[in-house]
Structure formats: structure tokens, C-alpha cells
C-alpha atoms as a PDB file:
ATOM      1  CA  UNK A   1      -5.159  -8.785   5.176  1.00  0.00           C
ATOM      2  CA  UNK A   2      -5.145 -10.278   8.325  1.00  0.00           C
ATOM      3  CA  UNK A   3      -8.732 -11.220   8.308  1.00  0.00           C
ATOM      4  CA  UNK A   4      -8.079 -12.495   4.747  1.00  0.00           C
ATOM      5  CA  UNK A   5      -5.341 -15.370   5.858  1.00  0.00           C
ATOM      6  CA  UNK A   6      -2.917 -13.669   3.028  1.00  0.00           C
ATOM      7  CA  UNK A   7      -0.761 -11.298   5.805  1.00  0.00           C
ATOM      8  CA  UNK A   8       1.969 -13.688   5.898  1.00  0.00           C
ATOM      9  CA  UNK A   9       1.907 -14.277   2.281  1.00  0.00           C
ATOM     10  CA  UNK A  10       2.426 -10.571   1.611  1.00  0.00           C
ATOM     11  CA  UNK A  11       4.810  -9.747   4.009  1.00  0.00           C
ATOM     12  CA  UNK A  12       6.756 -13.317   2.689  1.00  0.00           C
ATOM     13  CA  UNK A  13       7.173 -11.511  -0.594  1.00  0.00           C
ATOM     14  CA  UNK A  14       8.432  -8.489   0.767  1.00  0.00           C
ATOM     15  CA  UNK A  15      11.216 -10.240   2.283  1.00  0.00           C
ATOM     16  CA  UNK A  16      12.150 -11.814  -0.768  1.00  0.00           C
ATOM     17  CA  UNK A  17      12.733  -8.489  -2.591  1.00  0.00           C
ATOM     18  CA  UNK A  18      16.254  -6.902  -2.264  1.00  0.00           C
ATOM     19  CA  UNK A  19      15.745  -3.184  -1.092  1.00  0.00           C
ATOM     20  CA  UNK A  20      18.902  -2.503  -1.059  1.00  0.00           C
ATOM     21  CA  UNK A  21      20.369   0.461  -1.540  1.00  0.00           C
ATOM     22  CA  UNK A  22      22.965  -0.477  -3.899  1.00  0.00           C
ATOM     23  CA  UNK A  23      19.846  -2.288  -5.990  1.00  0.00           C
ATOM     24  CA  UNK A  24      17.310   0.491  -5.989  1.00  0.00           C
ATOM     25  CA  UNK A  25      18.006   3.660  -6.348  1.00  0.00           C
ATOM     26  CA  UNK A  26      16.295   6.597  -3.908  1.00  0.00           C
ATOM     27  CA  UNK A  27      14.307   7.319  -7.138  1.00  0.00           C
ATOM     28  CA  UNK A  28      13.080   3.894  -7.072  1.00  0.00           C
ATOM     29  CA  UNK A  29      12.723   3.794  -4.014  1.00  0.00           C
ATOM     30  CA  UNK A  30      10.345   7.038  -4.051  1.00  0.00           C
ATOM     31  CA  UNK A  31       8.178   5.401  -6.727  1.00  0.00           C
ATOM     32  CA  UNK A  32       7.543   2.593  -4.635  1.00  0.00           C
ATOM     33  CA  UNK A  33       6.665   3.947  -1.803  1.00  0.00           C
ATOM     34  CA  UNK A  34       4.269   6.349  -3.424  1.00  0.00           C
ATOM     35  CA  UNK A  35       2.567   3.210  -5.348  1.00  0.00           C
ATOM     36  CA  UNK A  36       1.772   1.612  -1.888  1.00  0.00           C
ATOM     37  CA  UNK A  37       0.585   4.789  -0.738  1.00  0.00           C
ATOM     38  CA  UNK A  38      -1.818   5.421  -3.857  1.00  0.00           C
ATOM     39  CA  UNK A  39      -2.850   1.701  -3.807  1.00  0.00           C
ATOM     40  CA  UNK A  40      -3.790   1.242  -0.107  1.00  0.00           C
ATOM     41  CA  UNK A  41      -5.162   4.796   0.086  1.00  0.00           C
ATOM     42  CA  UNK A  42      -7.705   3.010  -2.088  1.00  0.00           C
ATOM     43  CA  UNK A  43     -11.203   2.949  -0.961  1.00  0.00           C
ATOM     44  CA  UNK A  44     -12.072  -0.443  -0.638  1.00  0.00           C
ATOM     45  CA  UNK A  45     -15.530  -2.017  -1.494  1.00  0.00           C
ATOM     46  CA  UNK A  46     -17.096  -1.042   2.178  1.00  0.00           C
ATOM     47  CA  UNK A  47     -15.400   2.038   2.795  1.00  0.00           C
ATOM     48  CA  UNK A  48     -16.688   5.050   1.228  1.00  0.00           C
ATOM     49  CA  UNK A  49     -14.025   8.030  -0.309  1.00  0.00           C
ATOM     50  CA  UNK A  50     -14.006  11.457   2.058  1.00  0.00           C
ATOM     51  CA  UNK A  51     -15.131  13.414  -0.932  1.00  0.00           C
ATOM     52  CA  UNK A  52     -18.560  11.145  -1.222  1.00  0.00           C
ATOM     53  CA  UNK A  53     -19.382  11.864   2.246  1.00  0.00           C
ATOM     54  CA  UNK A  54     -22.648  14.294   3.493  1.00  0.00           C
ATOM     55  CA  UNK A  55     -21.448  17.676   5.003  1.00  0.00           C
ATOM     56  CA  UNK A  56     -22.270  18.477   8.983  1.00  0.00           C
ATOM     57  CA  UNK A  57     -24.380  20.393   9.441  1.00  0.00           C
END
């Protein structure tokens, strides 16, 4: 993101949303943590998924 000039955009965002406990519940709270998991566990366009790699041999 860094490399992409939109780090301070994202992180900007972020900030804006309230995370509070009292606004999101710990159920919430677990959903969004596993959707930034799942989406930057994404392999990106250069970067190849484990599974698609050759075995050692």
C-alpha cells in the first residue's frame, strides 16, 4: 500500500470508524477481523497461492 501512495488513505479511514466497544459488538468485532484476514490473505496478482506451488524434492 505503501508503494501504492494509498497507506495514509487507508489507515485515514480506519480512524474515522468508531470501534468502540459499546458500538460493535465482540461478534462484530470477530467478523471483521476475520474479513481482513480472508481479504489480505489474498494472493495478489504476483504472488502465487502455497497450494499452486512445485513439491521439493
Amino acid at each position: 500500500m505503501a508503494e501504492a501512495d494509498i497507506l495514509y488513505m487507508v489507515v485515514k479511514q480506519f480512524a474515522e470508524i468508531d470501534l468502540h466497544p459499546d458500538a460493535v459488538s465482540n461478534l462484530e468485532m470477530g467478523h471483521i477481523y476475520e474479513e481482513l484476514i480472508r481479504v489480505t490473505a489474498r494472493p495478489g496478482p504476483t504472488r502465487r497461492p502455497a497450494s499452486a506451488s512445485r513439491p521439493v524434492r
